[in-house]
PDB file of N, CA and C in Angstrom:
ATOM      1  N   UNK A   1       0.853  -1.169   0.000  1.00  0.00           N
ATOM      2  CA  UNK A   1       0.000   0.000   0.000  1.00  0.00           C
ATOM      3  C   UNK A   1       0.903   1.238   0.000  1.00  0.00           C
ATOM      4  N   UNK A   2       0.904   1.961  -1.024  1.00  0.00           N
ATOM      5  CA  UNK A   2       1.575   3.346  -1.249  1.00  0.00           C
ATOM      6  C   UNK A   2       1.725   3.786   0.099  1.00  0.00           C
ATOM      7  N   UNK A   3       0.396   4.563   0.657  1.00  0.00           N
ATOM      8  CA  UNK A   3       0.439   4.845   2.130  1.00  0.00           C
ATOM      9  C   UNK A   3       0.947   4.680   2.954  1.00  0.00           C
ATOM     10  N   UNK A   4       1.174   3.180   3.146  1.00  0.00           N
ATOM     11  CA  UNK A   4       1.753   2.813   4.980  1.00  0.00           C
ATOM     12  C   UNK A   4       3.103   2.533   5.264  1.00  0.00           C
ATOM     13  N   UNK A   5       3.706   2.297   3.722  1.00  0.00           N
ATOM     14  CA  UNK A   5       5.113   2.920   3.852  1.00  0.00           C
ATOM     15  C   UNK A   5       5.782   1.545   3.568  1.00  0.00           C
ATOM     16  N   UNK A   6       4.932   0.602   2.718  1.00  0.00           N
ATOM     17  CA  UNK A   6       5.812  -0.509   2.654  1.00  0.00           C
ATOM     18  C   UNK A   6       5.386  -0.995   1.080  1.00  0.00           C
ATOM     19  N   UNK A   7       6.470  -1.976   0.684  1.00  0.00           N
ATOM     20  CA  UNK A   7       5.572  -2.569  -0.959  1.00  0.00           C
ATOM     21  C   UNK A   7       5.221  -3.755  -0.516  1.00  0.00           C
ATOM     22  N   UNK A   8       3.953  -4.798  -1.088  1.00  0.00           N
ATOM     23  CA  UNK A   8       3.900  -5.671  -0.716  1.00  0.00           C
ATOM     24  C   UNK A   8       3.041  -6.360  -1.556  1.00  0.00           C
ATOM     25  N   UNK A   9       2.726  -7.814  -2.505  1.00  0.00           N
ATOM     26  CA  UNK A   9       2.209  -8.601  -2.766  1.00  0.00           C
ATOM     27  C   UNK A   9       1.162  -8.581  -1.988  1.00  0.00           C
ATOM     28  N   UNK A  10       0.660  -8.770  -1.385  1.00  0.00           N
ATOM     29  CA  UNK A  10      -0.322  -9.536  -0.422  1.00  0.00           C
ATOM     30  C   UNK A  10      -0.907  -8.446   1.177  1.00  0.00           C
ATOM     31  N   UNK A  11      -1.964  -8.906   1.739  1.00  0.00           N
ATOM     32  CA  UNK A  11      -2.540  -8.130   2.605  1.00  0.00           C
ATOM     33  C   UNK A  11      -3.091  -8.792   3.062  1.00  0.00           C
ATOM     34  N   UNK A  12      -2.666 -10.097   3.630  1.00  0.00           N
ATOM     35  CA  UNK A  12      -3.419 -11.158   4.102  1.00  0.00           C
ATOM     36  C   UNK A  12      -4.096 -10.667   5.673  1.00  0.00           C
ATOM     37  N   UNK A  13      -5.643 -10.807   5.970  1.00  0.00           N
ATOM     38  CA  UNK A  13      -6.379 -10.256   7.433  1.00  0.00           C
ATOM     39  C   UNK A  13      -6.107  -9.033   8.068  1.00  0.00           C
ATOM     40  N   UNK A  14      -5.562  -7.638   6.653  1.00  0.00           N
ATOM     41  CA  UNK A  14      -6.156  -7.023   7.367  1.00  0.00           C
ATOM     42  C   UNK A  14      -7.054  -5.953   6.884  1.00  0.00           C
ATOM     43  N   UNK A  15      -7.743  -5.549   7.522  1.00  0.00           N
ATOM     44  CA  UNK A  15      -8.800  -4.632   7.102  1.00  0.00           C
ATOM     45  C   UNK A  15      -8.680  -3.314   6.972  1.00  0.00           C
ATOM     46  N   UNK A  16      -8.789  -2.927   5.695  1.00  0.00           N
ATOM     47  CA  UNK A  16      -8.476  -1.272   5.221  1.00  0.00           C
ATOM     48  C   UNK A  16      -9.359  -0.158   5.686  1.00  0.00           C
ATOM     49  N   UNK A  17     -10.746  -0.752   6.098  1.00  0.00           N
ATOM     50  CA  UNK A  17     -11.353   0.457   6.386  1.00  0.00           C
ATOM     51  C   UNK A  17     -11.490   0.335   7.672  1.00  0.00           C
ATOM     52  N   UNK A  18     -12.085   1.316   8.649  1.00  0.00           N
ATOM     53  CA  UNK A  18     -12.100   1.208   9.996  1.00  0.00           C
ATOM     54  C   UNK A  18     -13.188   0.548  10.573  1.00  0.00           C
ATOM     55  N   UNK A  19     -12.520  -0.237  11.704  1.00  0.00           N
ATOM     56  CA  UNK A  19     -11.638   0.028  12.681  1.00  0.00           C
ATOM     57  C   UNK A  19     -10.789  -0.022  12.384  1.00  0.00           C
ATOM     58  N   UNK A  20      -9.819  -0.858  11.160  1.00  0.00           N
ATOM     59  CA  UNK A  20      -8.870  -1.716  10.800  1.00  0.00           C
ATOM     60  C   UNK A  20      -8.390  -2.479  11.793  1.00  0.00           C
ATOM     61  N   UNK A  21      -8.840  -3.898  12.052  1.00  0.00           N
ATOM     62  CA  UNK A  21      -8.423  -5.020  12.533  1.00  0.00           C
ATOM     63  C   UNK A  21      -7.928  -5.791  11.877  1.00  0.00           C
ATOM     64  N   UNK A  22      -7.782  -6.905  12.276  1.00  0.00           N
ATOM     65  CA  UNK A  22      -6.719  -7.802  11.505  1.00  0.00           C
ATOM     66  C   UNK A  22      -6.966  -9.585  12.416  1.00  0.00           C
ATOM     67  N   UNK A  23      -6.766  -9.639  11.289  1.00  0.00           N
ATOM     68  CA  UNK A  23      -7.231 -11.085  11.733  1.00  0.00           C
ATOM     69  C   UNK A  23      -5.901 -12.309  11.945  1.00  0.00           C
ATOM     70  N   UNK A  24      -5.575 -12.097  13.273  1.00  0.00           N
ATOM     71  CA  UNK A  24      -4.292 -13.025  13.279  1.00  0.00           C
ATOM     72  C   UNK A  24      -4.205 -14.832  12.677  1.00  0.00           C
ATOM     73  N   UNK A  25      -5.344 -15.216  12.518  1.00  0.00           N
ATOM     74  CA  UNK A  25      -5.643 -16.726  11.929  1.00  0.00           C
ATOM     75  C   UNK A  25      -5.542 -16.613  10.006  1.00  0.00           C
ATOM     76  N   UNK A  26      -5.599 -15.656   9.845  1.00  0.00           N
ATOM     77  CA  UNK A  26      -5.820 -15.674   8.135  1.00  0.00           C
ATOM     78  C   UNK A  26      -4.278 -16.010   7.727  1.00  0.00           C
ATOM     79  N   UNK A  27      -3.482 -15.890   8.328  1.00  0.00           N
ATOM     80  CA  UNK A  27      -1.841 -16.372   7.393  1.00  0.00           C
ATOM     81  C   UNK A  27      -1.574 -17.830   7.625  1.00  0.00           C
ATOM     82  N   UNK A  28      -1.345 -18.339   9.037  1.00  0.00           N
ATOM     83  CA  UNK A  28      -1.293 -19.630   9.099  1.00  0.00           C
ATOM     84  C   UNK A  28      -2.658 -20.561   8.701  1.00  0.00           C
ATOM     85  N   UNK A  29      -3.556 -20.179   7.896  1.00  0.00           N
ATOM     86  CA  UNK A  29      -4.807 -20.934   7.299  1.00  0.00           C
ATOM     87  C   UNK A  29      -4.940 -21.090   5.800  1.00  0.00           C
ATOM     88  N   UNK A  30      -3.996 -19.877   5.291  1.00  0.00           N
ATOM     89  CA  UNK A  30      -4.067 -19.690   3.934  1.00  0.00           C
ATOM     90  C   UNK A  30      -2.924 -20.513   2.987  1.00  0.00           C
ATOM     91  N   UNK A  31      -3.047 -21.112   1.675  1.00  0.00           N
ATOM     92  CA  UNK A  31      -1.947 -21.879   1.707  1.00  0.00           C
ATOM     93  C   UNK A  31      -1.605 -21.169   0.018  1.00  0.00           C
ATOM     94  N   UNK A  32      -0.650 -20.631   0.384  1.00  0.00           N
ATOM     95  CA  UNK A  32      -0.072 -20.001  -0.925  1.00  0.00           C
ATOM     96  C   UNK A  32       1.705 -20.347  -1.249  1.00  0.00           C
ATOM     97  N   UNK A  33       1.679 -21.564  -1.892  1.00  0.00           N
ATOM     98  CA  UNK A  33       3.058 -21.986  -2.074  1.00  0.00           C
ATOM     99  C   UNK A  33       3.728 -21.194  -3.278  1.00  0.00           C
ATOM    100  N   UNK A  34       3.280 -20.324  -4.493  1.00  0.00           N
ATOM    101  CA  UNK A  34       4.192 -20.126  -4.822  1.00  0.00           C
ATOM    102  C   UNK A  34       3.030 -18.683  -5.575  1.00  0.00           C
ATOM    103  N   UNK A  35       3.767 -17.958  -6.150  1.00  0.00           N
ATOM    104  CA  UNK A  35       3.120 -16.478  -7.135  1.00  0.00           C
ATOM    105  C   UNK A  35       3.720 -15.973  -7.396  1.00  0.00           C
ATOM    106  N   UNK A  36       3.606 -15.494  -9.292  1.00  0.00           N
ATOM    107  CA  UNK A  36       4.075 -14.472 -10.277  1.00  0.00           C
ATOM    108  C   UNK A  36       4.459 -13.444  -9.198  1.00  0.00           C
ATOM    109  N   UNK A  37       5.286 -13.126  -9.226  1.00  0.00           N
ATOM    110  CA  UNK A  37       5.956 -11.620  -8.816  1.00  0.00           C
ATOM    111  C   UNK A  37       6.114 -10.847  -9.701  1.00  0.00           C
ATOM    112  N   UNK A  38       5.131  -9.570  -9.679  1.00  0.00           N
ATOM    113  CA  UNK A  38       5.465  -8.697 -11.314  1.00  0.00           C
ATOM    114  C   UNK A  38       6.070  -7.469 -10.688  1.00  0.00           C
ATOM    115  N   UNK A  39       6.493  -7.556  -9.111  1.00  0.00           N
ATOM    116  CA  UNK A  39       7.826  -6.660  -8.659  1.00  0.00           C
ATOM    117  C   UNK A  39       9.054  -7.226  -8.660  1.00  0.00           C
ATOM    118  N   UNK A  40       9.451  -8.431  -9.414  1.00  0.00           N
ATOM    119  CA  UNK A  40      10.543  -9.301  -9.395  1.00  0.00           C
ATOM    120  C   UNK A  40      10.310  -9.639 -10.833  1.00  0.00           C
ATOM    121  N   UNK A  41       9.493  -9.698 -11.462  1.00  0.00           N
ATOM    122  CA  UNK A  41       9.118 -10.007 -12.608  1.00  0.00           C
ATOM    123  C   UNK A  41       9.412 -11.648 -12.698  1.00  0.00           C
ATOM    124  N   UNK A  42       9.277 -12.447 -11.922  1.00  0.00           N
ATOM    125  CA  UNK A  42       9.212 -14.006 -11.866  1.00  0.00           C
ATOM    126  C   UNK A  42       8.560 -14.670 -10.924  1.00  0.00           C
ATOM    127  N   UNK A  43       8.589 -15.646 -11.256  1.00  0.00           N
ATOM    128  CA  UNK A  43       7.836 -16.666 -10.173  1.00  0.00           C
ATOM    129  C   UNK A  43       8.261 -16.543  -8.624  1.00  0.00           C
ATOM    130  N   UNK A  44       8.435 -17.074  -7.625  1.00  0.00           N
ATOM    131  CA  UNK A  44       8.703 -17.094  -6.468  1.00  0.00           C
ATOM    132  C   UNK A  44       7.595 -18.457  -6.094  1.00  0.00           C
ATOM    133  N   UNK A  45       8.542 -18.813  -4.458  1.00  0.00           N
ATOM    134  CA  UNK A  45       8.178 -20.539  -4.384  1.00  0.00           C
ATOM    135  C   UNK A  45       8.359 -20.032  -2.941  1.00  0.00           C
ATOM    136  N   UNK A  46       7.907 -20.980  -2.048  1.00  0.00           N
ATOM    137  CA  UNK A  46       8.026 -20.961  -0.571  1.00  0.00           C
ATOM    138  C   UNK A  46       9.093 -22.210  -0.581  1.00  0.00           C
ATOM    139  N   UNK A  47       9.443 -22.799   0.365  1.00  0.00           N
ATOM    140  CA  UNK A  47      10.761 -23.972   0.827  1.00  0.00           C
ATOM    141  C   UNK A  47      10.250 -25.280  -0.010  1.00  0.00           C
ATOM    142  N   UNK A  48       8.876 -25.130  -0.522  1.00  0.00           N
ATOM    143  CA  UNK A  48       8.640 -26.901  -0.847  1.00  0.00           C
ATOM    144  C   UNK A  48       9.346 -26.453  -2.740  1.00  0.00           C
ATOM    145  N   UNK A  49       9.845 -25.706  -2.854  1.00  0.00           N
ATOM    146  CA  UNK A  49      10.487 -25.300  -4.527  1.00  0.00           C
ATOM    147  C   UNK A  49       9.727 -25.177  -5.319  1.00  0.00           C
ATOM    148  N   UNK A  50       9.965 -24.621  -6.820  1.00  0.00           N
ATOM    149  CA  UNK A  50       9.172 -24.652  -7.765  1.00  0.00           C
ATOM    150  C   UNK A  50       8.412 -25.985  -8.115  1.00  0.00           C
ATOM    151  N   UNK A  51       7.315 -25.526  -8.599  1.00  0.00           N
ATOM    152  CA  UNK A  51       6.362 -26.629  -9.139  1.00  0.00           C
ATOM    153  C   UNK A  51       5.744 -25.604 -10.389  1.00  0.00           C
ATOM    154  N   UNK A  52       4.805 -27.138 -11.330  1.00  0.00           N
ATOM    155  CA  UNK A  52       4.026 -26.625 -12.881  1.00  0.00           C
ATOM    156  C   UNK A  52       2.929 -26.009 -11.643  1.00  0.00           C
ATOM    157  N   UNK A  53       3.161 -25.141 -12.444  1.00  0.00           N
ATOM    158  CA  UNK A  53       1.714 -24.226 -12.411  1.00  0.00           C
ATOM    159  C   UNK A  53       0.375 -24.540 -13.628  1.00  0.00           C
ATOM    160  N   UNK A  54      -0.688 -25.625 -13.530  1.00  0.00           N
ATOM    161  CA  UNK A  54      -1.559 -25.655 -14.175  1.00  0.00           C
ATOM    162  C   UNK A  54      -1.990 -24.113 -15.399  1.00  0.00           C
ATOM    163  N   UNK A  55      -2.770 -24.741 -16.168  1.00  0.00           N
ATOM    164  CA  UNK A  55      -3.017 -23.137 -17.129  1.00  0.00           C
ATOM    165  C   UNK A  55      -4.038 -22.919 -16.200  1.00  0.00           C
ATOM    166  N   UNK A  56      -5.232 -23.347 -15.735  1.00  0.00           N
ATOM    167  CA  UNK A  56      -6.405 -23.259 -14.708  1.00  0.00           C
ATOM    168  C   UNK A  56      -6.394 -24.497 -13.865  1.00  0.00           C
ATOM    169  N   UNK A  57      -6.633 -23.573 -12.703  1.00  0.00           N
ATOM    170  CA  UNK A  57      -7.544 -24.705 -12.092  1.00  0.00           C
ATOM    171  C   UNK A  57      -9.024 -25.081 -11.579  1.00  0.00           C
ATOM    172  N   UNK A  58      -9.326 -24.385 -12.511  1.00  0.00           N
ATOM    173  CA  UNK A  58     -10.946 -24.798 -13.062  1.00  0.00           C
ATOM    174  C   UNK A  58     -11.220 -25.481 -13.994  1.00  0.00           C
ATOM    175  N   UNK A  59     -10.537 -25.306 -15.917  1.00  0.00           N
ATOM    176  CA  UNK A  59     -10.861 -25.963 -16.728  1.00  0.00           C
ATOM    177  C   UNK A  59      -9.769 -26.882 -17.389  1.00  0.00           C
ATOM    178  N   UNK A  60      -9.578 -27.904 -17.930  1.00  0.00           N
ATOM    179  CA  UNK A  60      -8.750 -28.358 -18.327  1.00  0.00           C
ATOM    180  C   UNK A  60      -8.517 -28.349 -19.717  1.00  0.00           C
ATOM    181  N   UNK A  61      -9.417 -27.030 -20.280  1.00  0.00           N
ATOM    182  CA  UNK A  61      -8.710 -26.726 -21.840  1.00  0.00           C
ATOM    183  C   UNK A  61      -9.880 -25.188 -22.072  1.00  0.00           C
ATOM    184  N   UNK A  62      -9.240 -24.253 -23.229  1.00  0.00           N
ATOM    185  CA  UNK A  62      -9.837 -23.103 -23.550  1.00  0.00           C
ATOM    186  C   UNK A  62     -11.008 -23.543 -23.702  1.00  0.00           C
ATOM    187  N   UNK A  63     -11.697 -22.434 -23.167  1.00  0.00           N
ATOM    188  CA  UNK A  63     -13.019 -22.689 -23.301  1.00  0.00           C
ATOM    189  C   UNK A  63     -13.256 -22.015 -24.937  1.00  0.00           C
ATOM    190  N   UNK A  64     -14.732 -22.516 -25.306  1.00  0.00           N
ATOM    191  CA  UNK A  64     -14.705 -22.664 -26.650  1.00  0.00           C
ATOM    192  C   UNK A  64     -14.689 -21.170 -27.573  1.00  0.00           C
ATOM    193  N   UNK A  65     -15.292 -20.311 -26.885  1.00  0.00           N
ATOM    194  CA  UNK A  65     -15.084 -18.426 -26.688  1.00  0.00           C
ATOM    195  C   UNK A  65     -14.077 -17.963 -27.018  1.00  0.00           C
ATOM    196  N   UNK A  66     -12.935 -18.928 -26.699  1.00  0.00           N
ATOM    197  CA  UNK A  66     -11.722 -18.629 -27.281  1.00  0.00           C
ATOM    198  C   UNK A  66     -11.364 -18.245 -28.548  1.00  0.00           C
ATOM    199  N   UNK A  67     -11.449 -19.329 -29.532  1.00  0.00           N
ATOM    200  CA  UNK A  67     -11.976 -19.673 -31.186  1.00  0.00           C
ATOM    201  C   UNK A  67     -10.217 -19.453 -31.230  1.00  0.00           C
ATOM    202  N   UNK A  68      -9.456 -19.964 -30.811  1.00  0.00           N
ATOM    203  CA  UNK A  68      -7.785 -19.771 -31.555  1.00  0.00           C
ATOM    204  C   UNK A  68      -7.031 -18.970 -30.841  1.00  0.00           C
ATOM    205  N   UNK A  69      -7.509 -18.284 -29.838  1.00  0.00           N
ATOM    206  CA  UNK A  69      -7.012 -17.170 -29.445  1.00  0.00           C
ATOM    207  C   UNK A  69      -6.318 -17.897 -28.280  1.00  0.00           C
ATOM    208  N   UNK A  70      -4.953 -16.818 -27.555  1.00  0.00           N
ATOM    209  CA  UNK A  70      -4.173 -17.662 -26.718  1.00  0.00           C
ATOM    210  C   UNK A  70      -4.611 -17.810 -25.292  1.00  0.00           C
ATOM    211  N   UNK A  71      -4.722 -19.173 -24.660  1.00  0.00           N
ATOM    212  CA  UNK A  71      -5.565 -19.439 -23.766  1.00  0.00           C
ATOM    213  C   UNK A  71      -4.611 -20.135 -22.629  1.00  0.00           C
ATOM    214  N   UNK A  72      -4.093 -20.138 -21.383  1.00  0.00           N
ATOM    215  CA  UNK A  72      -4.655 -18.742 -20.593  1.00  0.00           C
ATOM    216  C   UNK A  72      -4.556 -17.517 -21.254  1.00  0.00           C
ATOM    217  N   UNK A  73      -5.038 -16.474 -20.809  1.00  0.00           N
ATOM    218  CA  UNK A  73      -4.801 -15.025 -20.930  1.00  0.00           C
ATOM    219  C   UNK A  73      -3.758 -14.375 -20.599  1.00  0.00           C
ATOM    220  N   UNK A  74      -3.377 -15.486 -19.069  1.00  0.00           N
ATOM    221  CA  UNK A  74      -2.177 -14.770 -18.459  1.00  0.00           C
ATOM    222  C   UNK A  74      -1.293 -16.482 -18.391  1.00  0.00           C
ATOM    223  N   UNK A  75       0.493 -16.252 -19.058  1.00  0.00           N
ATOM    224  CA  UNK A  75       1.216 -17.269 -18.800  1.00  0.00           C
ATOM    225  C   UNK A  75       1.338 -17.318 -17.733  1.00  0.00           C
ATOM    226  N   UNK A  76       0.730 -18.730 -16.588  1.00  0.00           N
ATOM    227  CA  UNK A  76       1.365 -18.979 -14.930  1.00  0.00           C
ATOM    228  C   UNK A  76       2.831 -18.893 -14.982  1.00  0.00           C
ATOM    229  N   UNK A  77       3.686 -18.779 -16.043  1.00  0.00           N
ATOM    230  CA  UNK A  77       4.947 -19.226 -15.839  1.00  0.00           C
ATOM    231  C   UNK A  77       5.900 -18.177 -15.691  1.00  0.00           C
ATOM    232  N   UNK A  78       5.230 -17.067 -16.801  1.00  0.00           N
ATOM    233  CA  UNK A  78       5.926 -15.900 -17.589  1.00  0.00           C
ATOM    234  C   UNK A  78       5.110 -14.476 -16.610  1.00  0.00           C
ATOM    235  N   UNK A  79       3.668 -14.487 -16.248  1.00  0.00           N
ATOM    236  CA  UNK A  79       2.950 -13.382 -15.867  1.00  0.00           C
ATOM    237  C   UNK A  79       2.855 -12.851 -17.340  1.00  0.00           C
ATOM    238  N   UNK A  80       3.068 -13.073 -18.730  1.00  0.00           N
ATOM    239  CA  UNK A  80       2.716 -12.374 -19.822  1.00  0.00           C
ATOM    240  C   UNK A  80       1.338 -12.616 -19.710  1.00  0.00           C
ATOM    241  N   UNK A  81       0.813 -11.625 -20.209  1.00  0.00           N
ATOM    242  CA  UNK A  81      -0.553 -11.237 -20.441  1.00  0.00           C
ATOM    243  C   UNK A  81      -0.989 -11.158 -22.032  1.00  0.00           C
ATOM    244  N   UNK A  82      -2.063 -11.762 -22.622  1.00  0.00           N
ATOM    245  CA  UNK A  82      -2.670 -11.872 -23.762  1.00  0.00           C
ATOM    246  C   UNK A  82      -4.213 -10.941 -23.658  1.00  0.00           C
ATOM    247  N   UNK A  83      -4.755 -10.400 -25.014  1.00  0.00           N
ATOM    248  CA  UNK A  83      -5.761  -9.767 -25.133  1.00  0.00           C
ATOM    249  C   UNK A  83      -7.073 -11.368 -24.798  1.00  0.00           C
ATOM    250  N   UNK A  84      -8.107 -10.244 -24.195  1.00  0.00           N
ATOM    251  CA  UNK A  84      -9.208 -10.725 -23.405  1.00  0.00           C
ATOM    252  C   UNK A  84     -10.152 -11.240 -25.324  1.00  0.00           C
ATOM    253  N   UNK A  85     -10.625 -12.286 -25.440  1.00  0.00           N
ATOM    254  CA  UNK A  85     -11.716 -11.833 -26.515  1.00  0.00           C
ATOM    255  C   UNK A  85     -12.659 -10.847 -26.076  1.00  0.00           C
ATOM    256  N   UNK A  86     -13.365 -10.792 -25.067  1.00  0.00           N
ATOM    257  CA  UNK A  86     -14.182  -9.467 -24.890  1.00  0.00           C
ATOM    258  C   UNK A  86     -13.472  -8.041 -24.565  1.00  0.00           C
ATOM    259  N   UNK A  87     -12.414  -8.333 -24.575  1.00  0.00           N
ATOM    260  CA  UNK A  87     -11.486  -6.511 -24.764  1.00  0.00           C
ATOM    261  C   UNK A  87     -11.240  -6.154 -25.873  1.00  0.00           C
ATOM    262  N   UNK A  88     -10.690  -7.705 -26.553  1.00  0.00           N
ATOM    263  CA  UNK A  88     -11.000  -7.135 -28.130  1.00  0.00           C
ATOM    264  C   UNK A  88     -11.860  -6.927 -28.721  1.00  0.00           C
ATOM    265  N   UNK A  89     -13.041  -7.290 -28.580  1.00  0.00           N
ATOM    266  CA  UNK A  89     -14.466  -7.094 -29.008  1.00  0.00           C
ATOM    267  C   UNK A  89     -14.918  -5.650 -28.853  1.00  0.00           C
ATOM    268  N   UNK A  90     -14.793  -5.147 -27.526  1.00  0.00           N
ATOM    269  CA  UNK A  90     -14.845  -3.745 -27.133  1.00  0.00           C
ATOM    270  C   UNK A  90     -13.846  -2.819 -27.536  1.00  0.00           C
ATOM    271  N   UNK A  91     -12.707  -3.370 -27.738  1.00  0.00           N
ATOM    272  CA  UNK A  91     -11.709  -2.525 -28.983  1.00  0.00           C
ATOM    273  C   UNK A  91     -12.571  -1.965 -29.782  1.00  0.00           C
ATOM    274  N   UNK A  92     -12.758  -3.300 -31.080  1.00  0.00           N
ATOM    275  CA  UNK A  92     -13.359  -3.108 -31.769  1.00  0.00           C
ATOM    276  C   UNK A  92     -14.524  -1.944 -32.250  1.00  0.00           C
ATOM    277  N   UNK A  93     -15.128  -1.974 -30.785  1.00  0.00           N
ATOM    278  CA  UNK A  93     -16.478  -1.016 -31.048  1.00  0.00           C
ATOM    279  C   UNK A  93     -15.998   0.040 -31.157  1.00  0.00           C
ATOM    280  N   UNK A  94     -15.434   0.318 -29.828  1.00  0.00           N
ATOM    281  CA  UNK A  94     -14.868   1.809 -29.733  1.00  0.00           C
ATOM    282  C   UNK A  94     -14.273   2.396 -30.694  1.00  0.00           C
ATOM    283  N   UNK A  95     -13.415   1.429 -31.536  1.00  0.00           N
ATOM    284  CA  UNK A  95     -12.660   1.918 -32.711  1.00  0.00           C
ATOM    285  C   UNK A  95     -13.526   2.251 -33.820  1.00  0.00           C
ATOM    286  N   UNK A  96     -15.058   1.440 -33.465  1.00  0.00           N
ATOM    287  CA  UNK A  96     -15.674   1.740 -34.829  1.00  0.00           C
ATOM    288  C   UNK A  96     -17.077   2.349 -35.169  1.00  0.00           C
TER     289      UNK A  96
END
């Protein structure tokens, strides 16, 4: 948070608006072994090391909306980012 005088990924339990409390159970409950760092611009791993990062872990292939287009949107590996079909769609309009 710009504000409080630190950079940080993450804000795990605590609360921005007032009272601002904080919830001391939300870190040791949450299980986040590894995340894109786009202030490091790479991956990062906790002690158990790198592992594949699935494309989702919801579907196990582009959904059909896709039609060719590159699917994920975002590389788990790289953090590169690809156009949305509905951003390009709304391109589109705006442009036309």
């Amino acid at each position: 948070m710009a504000g409080w005088g630190w950079n940080s990924i993450f804000e795990m339990g605590t609360e921005l608006v007032a009272p601002y409390g904080y919830d001391p159970g939300m870190g040791p409950t949450t299980m986040i072994n590894g995340n894109y760092d786009y202030v490091q611009k790479r991956q990062t791993w906790d002690s158990n090391g790198p592992q594949t990062l699935p494309n989702s872990f919801f579907l196990t292939q582009a959904p059909a909306y896709f039609r060719g287009r590159t699917w994920p949107w975002v590389d788990p590996s790289t953090g590169t980012t690809y156009t949305l079909r509905a951003k390009a769609r709304y391109d589109f309009w705006e442009a036309n």
